[in-house]
C-alpha atoms as a PDB file:
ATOM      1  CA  UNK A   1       0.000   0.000   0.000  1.00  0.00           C
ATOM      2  CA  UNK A   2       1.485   3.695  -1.062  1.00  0.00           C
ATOM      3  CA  UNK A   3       1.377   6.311   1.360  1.00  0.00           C
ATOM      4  CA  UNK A   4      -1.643   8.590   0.528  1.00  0.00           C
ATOM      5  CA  UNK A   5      -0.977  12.359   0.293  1.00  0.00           C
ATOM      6  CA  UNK A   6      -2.481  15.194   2.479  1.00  0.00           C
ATOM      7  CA  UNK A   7      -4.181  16.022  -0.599  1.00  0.00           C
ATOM      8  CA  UNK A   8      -6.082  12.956  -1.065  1.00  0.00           C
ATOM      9  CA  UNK A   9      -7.858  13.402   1.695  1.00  0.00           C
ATOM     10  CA  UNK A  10      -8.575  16.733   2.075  1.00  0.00           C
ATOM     11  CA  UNK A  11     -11.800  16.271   0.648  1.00  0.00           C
ATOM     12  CA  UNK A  12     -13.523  13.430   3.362  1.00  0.00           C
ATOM     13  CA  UNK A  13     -16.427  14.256   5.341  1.00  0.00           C
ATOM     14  CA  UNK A  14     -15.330  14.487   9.190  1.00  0.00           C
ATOM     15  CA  UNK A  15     -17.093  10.785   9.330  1.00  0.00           C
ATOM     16  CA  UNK A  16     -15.067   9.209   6.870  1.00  0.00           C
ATOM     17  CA  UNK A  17     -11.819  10.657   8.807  1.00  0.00           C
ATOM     18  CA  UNK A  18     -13.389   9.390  11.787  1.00  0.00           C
ATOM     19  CA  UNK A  19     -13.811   5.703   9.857  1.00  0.00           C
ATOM     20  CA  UNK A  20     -10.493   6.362   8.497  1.00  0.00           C
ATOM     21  CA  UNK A  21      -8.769   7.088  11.694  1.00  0.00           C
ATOM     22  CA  UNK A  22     -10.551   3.867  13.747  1.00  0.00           C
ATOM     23  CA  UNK A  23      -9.634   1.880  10.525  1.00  0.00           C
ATOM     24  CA  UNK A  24      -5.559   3.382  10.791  1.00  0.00           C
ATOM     25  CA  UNK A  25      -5.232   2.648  14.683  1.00  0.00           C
ATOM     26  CA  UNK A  26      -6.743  -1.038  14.275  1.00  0.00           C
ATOM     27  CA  UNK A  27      -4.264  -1.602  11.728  1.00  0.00           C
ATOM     28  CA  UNK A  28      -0.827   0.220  14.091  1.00  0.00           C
ATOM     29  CA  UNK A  29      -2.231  -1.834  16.141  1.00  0.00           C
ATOM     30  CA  UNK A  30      -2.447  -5.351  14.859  1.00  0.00           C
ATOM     31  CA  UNK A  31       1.256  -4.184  13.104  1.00  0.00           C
ATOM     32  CA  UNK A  32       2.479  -3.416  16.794  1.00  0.00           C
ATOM     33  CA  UNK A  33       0.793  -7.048  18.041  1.00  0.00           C
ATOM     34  CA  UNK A  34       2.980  -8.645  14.980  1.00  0.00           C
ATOM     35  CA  UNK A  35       5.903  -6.921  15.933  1.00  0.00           C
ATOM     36  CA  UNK A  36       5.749  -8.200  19.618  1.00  0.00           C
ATOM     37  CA  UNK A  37       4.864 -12.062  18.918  1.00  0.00           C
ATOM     38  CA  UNK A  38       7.613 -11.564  16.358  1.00  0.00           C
ATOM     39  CA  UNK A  39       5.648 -12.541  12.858  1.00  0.00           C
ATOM     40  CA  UNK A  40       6.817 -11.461  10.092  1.00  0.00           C
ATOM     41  CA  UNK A  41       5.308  -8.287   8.820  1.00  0.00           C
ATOM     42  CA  UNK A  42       6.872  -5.253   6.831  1.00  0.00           C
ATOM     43  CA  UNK A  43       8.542  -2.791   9.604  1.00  0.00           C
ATOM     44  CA  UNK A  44       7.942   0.483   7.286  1.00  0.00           C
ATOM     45  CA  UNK A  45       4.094   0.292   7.988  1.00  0.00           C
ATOM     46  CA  UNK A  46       4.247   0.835  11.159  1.00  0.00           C
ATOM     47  CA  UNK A  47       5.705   4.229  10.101  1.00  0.00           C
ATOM     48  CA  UNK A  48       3.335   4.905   7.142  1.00  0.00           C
ATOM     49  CA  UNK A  49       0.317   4.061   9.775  1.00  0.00           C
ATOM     50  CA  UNK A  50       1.364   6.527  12.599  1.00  0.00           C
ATOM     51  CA  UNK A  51       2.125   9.065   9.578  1.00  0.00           C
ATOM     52  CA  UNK A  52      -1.341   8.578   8.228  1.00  0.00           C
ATOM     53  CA  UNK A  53      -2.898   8.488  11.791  1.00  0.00           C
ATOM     54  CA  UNK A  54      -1.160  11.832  12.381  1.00  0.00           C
ATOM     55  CA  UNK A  55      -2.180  13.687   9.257  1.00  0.00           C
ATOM     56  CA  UNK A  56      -6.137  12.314   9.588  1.00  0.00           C
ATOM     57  CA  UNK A  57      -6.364  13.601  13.417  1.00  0.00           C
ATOM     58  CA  UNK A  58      -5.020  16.433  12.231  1.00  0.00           C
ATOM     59  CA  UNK A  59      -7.442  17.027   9.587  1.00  0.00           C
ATOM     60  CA  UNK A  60     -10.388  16.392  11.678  1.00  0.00           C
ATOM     61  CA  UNK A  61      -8.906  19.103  13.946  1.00  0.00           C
ATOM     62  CA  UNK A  62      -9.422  21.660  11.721  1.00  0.00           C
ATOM     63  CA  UNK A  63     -12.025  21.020  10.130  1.00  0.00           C
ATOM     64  CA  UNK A  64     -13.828  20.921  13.291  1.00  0.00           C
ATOM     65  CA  UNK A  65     -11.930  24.155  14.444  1.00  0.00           C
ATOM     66  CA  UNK A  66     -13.478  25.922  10.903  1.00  0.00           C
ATOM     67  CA  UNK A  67     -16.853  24.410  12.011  1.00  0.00           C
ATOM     68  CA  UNK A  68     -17.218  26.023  15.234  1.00  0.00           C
ATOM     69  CA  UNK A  69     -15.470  29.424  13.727  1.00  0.00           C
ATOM     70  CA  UNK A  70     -18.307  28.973  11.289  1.00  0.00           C
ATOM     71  CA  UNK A  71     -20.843  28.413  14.551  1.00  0.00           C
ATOM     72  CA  UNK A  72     -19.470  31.760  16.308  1.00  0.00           C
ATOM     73  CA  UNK A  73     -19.396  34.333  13.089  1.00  0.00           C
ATOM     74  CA  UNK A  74     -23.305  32.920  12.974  1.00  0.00           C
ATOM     75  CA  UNK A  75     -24.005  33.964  16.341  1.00  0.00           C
ATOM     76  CA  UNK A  76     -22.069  36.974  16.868  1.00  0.00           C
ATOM     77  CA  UNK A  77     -23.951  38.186  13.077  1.00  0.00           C
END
């Protein structure tokens, strides 16, 4: 699996980054249980998980920080 770019995802609903991000920390996860009983399993997607982990929590952060800016100009208008 290639990495997916920041750009690629830009465009999910905050429920798909939520699905995304449950989906990303099952798989670090069951990569960090292979690692420990020592299967085999490639050691770069361990990195590529955390990376993607990190970019869709960020993502969700801001959108949801644009949402409630959205919420207060609303109000204050």
């Amino acid at each position: 699996m290639s990495l997916a770019k920041f750009t690629d995802i830009i465009s999910l609903s905050t429920i798909e980054i939520s699905k995304a991000i449950i989906e990303t920390e099952t798989q670090l996860f069951n990569l960090r249980f292979k690692k420990a009983t020592r299967q085999s399993f490639k050691s770069h997607e361990i990195k590529n998980a955390k990376r993607r982990l990190a970019q869709l929590k960020t993502l969700l952060t801001s959108k949801l920080q644009n949402s409630e800016q959205k919420d207060e100009n609303l109000i204050t208008n």
